[in-house]
Protein backbone atom coordinates (compact mmCIF):
# COMPACT_ATOMS: atom_id res chain seq x y z
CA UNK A 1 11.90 6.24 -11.77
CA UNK A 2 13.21 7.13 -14.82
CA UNK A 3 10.59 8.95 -16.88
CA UNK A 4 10.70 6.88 -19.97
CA UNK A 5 11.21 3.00 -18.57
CA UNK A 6 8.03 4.35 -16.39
CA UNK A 7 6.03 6.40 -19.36
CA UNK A 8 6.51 2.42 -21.00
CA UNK A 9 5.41 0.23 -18.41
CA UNK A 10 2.27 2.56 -17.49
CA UNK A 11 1.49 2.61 -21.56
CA UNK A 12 1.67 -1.38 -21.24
CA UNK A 13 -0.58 -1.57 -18.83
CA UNK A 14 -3.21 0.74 -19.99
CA UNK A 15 -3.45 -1.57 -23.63
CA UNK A 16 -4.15 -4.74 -21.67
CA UNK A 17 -6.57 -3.41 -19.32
CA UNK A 18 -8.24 -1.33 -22.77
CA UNK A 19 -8.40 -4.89 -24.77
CA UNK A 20 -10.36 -5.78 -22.66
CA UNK A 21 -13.16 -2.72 -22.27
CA UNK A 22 -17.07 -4.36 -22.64
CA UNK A 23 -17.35 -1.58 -24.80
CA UNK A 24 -15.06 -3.07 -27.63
CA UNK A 25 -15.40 -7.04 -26.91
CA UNK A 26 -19.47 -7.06 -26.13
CA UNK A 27 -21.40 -5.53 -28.85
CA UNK A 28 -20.10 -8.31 -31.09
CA UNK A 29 -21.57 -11.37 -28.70
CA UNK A 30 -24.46 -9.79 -28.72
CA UNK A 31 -27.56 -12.60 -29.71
CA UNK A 32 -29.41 -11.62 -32.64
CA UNK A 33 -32.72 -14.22 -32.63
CA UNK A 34 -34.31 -13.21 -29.71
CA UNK A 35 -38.37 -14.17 -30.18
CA UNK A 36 -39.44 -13.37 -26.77
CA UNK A 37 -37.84 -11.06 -24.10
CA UNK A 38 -34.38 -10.21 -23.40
CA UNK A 39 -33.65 -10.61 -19.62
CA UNK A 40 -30.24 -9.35 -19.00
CA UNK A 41 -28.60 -10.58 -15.71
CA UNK A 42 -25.04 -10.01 -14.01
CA UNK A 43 -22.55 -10.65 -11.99
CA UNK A 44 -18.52 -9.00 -11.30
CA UNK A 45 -16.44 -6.03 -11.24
CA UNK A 46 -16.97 -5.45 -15.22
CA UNK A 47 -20.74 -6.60 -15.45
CA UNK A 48 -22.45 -2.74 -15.25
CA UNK A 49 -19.90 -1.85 -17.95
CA UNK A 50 -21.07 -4.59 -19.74
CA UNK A 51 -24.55 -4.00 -19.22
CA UNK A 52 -23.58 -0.09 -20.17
CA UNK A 53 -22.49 -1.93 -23.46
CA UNK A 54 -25.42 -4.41 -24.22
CA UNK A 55 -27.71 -1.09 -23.77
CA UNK A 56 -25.38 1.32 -26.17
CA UNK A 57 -25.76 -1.62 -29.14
CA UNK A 58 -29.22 -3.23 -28.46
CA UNK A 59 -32.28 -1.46 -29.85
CA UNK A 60 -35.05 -3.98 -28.97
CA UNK A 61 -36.86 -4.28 -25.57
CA UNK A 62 -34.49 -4.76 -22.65
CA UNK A 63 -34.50 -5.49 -18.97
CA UNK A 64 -32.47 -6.98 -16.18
CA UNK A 65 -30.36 -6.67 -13.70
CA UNK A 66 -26.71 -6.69 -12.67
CA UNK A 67 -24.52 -6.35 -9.63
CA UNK A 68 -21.28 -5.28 -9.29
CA UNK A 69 -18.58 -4.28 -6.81
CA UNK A 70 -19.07 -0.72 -4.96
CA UNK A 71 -17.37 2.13 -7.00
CA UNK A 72 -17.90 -0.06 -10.45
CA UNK A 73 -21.07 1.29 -11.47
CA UNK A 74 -21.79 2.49 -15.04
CA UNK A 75 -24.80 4.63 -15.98
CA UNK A 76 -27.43 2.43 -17.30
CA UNK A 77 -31.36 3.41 -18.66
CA UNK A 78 -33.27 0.10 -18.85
CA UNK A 79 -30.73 -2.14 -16.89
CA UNK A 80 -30.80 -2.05 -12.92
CA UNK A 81 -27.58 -1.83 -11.37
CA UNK A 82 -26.73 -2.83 -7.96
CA UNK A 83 -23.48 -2.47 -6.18
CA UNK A 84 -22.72 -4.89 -3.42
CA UNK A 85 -19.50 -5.63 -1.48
CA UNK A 86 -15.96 -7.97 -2.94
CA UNK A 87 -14.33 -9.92 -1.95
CA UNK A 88 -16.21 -10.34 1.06
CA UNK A 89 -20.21 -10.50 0.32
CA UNK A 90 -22.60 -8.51 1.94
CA UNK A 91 -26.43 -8.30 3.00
CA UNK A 92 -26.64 -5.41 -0.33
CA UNK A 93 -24.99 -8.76 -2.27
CA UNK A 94 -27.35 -10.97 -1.18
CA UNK A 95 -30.52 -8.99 -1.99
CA UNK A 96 -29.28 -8.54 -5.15
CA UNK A 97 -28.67 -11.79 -5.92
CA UNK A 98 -32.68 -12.32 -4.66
CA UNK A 99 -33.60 -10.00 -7.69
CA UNK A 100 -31.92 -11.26 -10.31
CA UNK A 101 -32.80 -14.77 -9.50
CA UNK A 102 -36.48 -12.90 -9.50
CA UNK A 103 -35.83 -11.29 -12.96
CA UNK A 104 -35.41 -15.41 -14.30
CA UNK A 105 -38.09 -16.82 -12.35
CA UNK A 106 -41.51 -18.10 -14.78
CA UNK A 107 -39.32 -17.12 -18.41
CA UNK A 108 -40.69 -19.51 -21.34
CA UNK A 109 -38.49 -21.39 -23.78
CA UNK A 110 -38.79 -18.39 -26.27
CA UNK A 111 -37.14 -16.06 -24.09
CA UNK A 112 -33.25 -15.66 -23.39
CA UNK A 113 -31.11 -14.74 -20.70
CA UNK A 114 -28.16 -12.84 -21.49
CA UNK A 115 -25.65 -13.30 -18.52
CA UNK A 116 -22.96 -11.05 -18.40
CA UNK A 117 -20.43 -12.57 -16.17
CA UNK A 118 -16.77 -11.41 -14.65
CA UNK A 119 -14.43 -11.50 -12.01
CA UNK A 120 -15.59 -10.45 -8.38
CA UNK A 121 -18.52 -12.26 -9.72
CA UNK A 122 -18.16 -15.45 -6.27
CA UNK A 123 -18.49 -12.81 -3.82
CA UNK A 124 -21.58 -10.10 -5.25
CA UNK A 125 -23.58 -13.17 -6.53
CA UNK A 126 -24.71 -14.04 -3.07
CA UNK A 127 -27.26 -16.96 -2.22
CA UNK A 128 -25.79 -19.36 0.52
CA UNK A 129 -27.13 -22.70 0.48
CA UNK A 130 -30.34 -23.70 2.51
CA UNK A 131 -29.00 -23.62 7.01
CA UNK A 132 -25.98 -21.56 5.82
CA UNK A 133 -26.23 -17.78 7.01
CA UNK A 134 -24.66 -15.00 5.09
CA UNK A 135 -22.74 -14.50 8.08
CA UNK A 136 -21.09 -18.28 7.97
CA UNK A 137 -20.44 -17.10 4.33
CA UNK A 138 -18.79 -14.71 4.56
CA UNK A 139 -16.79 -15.93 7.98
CA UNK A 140 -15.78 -19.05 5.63
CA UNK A 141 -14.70 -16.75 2.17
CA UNK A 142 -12.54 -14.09 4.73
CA UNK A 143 -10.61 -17.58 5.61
CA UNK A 144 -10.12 -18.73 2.43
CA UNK A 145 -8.99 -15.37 1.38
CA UNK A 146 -5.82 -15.69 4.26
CA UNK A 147 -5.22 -18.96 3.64
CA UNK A 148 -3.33 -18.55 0.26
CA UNK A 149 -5.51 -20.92 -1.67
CA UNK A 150 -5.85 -20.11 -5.34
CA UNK A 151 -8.73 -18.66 -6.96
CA UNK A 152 -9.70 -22.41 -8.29
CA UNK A 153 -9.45 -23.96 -4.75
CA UNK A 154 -11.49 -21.24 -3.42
CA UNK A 155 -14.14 -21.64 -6.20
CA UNK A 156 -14.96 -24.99 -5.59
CA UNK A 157 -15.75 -24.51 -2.33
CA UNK A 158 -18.11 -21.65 -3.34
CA UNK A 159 -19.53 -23.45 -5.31
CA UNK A 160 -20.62 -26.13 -3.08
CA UNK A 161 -22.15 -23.40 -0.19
CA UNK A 162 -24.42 -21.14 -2.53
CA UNK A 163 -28.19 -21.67 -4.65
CA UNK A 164 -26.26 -19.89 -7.74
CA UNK A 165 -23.11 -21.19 -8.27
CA UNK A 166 -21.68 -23.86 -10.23
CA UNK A 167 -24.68 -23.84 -12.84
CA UNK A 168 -27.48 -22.36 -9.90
CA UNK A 169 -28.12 -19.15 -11.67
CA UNK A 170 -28.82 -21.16 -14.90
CA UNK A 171 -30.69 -23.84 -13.70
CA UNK A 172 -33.18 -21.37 -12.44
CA UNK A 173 -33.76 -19.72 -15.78
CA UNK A 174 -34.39 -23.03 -17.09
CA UNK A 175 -36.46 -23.48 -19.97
CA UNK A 176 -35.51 -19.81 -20.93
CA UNK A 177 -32.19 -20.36 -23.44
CA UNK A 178 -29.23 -18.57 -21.51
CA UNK A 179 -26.05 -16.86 -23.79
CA UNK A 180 -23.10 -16.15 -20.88
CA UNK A 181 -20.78 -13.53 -21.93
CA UNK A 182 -17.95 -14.24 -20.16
CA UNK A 183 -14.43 -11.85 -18.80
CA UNK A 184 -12.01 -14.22 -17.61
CA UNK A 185 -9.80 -13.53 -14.70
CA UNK A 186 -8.89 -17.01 -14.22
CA UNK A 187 -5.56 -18.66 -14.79
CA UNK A 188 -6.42 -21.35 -18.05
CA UNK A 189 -9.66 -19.57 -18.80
CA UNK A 190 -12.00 -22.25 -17.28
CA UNK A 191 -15.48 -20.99 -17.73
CA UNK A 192 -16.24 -23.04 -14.26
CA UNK A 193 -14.15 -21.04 -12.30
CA UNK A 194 -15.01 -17.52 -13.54
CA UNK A 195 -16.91 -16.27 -10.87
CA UNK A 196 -17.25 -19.65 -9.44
CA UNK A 197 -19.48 -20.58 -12.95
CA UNK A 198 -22.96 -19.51 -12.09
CA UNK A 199 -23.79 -20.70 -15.45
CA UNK A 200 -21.43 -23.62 -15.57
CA UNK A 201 -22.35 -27.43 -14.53
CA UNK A 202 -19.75 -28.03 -11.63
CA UNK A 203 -17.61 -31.18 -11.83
CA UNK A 204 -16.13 -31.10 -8.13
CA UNK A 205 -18.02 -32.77 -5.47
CA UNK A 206 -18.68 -31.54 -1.93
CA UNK A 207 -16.46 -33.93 -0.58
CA UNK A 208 -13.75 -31.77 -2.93
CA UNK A 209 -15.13 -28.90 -1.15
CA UNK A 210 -14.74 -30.16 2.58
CA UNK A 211 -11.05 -31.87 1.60
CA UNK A 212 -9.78 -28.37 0.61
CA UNK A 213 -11.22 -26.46 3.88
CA UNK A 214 -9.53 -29.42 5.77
CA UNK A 215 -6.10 -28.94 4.23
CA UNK A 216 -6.04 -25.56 4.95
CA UNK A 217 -7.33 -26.07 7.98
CA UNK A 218 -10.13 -23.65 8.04
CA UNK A 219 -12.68 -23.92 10.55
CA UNK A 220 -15.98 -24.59 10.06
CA UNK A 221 -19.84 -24.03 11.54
CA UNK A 222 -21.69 -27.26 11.53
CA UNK A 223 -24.31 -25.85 8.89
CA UNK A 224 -21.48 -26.03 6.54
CA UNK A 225 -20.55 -29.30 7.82
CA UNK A 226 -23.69 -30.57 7.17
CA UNK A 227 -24.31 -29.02 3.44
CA UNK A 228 -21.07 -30.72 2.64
CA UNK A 229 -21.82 -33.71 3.98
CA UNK A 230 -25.66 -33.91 2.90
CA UNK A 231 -26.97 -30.98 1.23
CA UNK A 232 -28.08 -30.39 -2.10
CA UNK A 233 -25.19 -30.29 -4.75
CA UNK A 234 -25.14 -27.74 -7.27
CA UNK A 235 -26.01 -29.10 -10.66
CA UNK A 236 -23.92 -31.42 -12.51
CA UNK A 237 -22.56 -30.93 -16.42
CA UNK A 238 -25.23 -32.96 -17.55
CA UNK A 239 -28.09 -31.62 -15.97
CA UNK A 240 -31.04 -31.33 -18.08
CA UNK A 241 -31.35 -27.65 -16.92
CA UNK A 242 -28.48 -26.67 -18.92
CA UNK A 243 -28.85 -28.24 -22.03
CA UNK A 244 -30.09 -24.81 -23.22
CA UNK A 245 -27.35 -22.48 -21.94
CA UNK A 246 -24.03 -21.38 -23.73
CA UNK A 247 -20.83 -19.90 -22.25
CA UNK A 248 -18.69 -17.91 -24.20
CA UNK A 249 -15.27 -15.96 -23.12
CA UNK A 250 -14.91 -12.90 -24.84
CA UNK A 251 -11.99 -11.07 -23.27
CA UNK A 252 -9.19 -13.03 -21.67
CA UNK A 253 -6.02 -12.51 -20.29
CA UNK A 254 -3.63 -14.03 -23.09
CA UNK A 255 -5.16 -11.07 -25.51
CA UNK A 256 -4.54 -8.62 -23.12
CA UNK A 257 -1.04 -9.43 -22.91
CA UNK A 258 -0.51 -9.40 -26.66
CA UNK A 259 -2.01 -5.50 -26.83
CA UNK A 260 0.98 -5.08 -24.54
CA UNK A 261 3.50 -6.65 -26.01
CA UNK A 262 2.30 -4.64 -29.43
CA UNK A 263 3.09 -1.37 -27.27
CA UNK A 264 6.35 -2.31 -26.00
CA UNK A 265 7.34 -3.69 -29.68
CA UNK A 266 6.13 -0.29 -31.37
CA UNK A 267 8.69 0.85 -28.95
CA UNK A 268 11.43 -0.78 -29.82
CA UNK A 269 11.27 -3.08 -27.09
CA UNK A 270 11.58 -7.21 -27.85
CA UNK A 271 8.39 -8.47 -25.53
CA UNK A 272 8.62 -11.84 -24.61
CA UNK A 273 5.27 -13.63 -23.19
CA UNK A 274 5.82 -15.96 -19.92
CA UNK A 275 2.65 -17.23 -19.62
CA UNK A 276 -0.96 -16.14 -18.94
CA UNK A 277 -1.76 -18.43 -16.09
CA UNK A 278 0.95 -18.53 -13.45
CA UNK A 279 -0.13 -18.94 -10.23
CA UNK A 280 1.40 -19.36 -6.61
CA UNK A 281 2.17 -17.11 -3.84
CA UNK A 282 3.88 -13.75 -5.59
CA UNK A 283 7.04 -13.52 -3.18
CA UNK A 284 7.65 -17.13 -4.64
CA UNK A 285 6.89 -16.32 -8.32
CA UNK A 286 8.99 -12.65 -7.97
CA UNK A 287 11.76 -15.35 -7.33
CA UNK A 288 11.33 -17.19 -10.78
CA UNK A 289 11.02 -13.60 -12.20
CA UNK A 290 14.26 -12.07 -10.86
CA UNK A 291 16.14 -14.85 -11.92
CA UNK A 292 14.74 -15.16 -15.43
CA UNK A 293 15.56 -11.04 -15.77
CA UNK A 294 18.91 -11.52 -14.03
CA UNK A 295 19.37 -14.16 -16.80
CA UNK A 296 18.90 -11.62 -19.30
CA UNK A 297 20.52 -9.21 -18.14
CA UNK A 298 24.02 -11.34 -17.16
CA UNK A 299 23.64 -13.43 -20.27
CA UNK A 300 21.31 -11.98 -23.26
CA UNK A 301 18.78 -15.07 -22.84
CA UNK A 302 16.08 -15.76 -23.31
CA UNK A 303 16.28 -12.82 -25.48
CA UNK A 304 18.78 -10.09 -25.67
CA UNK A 305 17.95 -6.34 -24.02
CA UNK A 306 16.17 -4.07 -24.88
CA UNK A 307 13.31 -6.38 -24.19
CA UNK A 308 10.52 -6.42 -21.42
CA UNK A 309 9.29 -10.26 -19.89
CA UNK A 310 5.27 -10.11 -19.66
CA UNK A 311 2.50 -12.39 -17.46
CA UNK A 312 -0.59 -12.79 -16.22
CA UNK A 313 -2.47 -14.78 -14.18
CA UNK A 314 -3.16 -14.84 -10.57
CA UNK A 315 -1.03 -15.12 -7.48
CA UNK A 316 -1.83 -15.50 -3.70
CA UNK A 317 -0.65 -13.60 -0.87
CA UNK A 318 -1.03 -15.91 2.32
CA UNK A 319 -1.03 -13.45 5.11
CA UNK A 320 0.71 -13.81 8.23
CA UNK A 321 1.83 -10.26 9.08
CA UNK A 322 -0.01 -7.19 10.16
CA UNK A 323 -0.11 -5.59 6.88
CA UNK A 324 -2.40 -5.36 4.12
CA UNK A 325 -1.84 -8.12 1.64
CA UNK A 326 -2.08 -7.50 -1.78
CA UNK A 327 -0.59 -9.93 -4.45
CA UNK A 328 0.79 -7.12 -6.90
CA UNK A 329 2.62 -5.03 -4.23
CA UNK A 330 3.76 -8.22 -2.68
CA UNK A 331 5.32 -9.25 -6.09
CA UNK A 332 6.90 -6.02 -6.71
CA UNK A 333 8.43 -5.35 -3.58
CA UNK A 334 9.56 -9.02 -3.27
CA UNK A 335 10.83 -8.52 -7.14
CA UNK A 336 13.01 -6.01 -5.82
CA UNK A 337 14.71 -8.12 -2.93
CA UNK A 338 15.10 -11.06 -5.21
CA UNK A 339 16.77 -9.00 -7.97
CA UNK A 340 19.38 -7.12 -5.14
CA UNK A 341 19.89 -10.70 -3.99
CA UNK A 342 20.79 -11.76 -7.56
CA UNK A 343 22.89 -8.76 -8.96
CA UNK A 344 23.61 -6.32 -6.20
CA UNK A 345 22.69 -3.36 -7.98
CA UNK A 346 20.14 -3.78 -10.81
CA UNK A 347 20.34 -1.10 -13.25
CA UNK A 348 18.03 -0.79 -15.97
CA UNK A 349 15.78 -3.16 -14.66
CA UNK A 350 12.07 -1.91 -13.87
CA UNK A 351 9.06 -3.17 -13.44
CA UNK A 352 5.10 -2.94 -12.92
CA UNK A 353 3.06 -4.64 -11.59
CA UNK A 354 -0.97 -4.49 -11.79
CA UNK A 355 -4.27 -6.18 -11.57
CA UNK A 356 -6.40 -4.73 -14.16
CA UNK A 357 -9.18 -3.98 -12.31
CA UNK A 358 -7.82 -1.73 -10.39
CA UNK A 359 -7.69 -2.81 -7.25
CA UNK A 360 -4.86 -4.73 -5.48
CA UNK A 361 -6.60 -7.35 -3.09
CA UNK A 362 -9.15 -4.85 -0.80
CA UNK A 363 -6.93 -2.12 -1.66
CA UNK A 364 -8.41 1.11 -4.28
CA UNK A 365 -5.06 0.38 -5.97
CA UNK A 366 -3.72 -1.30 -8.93
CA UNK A 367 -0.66 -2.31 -7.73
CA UNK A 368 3.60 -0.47 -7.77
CA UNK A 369 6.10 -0.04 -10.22
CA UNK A 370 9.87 -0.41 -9.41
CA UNK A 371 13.32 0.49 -10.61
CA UNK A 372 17.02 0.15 -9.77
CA UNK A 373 16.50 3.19 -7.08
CA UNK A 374 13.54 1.43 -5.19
CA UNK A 375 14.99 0.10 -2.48
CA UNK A 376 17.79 2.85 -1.76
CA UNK A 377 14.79 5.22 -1.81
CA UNK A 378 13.36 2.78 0.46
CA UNK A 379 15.89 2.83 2.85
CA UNK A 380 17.33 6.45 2.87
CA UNK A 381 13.05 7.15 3.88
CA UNK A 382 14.18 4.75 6.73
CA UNK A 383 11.56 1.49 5.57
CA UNK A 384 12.82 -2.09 6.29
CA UNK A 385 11.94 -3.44 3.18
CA UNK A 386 12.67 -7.10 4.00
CA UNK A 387 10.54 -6.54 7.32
CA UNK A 388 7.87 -5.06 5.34
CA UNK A 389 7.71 -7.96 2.60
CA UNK A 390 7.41 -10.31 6.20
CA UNK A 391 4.65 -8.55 7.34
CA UNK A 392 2.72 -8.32 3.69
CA UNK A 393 3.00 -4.93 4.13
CA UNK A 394 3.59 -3.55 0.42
CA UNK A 395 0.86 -1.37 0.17
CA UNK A 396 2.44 1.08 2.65
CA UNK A 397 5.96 0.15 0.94
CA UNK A 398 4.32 1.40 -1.97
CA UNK A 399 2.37 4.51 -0.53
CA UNK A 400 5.65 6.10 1.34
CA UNK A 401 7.97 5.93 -1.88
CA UNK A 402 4.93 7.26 -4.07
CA UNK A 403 5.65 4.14 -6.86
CA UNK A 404 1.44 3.37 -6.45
CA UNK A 405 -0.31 2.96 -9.60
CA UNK A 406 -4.04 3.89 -8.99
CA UNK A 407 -6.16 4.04 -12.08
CA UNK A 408 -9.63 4.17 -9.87
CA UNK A 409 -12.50 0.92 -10.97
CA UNK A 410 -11.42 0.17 -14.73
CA UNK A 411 -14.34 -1.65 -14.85
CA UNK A 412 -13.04 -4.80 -16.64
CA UNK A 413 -10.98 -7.35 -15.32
CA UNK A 414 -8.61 -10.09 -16.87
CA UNK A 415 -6.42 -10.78 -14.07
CA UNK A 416 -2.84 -9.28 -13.05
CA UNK A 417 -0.48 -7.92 -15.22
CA UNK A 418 2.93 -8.16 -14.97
CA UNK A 419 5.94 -6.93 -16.50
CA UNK A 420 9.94 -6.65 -16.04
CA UNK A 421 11.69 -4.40 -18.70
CA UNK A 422 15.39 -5.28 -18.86
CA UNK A 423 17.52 -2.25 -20.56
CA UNK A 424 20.52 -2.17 -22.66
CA UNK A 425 23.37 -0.50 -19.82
CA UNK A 426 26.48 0.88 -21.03
């Protein structure tokens, strides 16, 4: 790839994912009439940061504790953190989860919990439901994870199997007052569906729950049969519990994608915003993308080039081949086919594209970028790329041409990021 186009894209990507740093978007959240104690609790791939943060800019009495995905630690002093397993929980989730719900147990109504709450949240905050095992968890969430439903589908059904989500965690704090902090990762920035809304009343119904494992015809263990048919909802938005508790989004995707689009216009490059929240499966939304570039670059709309098409949000990967999923790589290598398909060759078009927490589905990597050489590089190396996007193989696309972007945990997370840079070509 050209040094430059690249140099941009990677400079993108690096202002969206540092909007949203706990470092810069906690201290300001932070509560400032506390009368009793401060419990701090958490849950996600950004919550030690966070926790790193609330320490840094909080000089009273503090304790807690936080879990987070393995790798995502952050050094912390009076704050316990805990790494556990995502996206598939684990028994080191599941203890965790014990503590914290310890740590909230007997508070009075002049103490607070301070929640700090992010994506990767639904699988490290780990309680299942009263007859449901961990391991009929977790045999359920790997399902749901192939089965190419989207992150709110999936929630709802978490929601319905665990003691903590959907307004669980703060019901058991209850009469303590609870502030949430939230990192959202979610496509329309629904506090309910950020880490399935341990904090959140949940509006969805188990019948909801068992409808959606029915249409994607996931199999169930009669324990989860029966919670869904009889078991104790979690609590409802007007639950008495959390009358007391406040959820507030301080880092989102949408602001993310403006610190980009500031980098590619101090540039010299026209950015153009698609949307924060698109969703479906990538090879279907690469589509939509490839035409919308081959648009501009054919007919100078929606904008003329230079100019560079950004999005967010969060697409599935329903796997059916051998390989290793990954929505980012998926989009990027099926970005490629879609934009030969449309223009033959495709020069001066490149693209990235990223999830911001660094790491693409189970994968310790953010995602690829592409350009007008990637699949003659592709070829020449001897891959099949249209075989590979078949078997949801774009990680090892990815790997052999050496077009990876790994950043390592970047401890935050506000989704994927996505963007196509279209070039002016003599």
């Amino acid at each position: 790839m050209h040094d430059r186009p690249r140099a941009l894209l990677t400079a993108m990507f690096d202002a969206a994912v540092a909007a949203a740093d706990p470092m810069r978007c906690v201290p300001r959240h932070l509560p400032r009439d506390v009368t009793g104690r401060l419990v701090v609790i958490g849950a996600g791939k950004a919550s030690a940061r966070m926790a790193q943060a609330v320490e840094a800019h909080w000089t009273g009495p503090l304790e807690g504790v936080v879990v987070t995905r393995y790798g995502h630690a952050a050094p912390c002093a009076r704050i316990r953190i805990i790494e556990a397993a995502h996206p598939v929980p684990d028994r080191a989730g599941e203890m965790a989860t014990l503590d914290i719900l310890d740590a909230v147990a007997g508070l009075t109504q002049h103490d607070m919990v301070l929640a700090l709450i992010s994506g990767g949240g639904s699988a490290l905050l780990t309680a299942p439901a009263a007859g449901i095992t961990l391991e009929e968890k977790r045999a359920v969430n790997t399902a749901l994870l192939r089965s190419g439903a989207h992150i709110g589908e999936m929630n709802t059904v978490r929601k319905h199997l665990s003691e903590v989500k959907g307004g669980g965690l703060a019901a058991a704090a209850f009469p303590a007052r609870v502030l949430s902090l939230m990192i959202s990762d979610v496509p329309g920035d629904d506090p309910g569906t950020i880490a399935s809304g341990p904090t959140v009343g949940t509006t969805s119904t188990p019948a909801d729950a068992l409808a959606l494992l029915q249409r994607y015809g996931i199999d169930i263990p009669d324990s989860v049969r029966a919670q869904l048919a009889g078991g104790n909802p979690p609590p409802g938005i007007d639950d008495p519990r959390l009358a007391r508790t406040e959820n507030r989004i301080i880092a989102a995707p949408q602001l993310s994608l403006e610190a980009a689009a500031q980098v590619a216009r101090d540039a010299g490059v026209t950015p153009l915003i698609l949307g924060d929240a698109i969703e479906g499966e990538s090879r279907e939304v690469a589509k939509v993308m490839a035409g919308i570039a081959a648009q501009t670059r054919r007919h100078g709309q929606p904008l003329p080039c230079p100019c560079v098409l950004i999005s967010g949000g969060e697409t599935t990967v329903t796997v059916r081949g051998e390989g290793r999923g990954g929505r980012n790589v998926e989009f990027a290598l099926a970005l490629s086919l879609a934009l030969e398909e449309a223009l033959g060759e495709t020069p001066g078009i490149h693209a990235i594209a990223c999830d911001t927490d660094g790491v693409d589905g189970a994968e310790e990597v953010a995602g690829a970028v592409v350009d007008p050489s990637t699949l003659h590089r592709a070829r020449r190396a001897g891959l099949d790329p249209r075989a590979m996007l078949a078997a949801n193989d774009g990680h090892t696309f990815f790997e052999r041409l050496d077009d990876r972007i790994v950043t390592g945990p970047t401890l935050t997370n506000v989704n994927d990021f996505r963007a196509i840079l279209v070039e002016n070509v003599k």
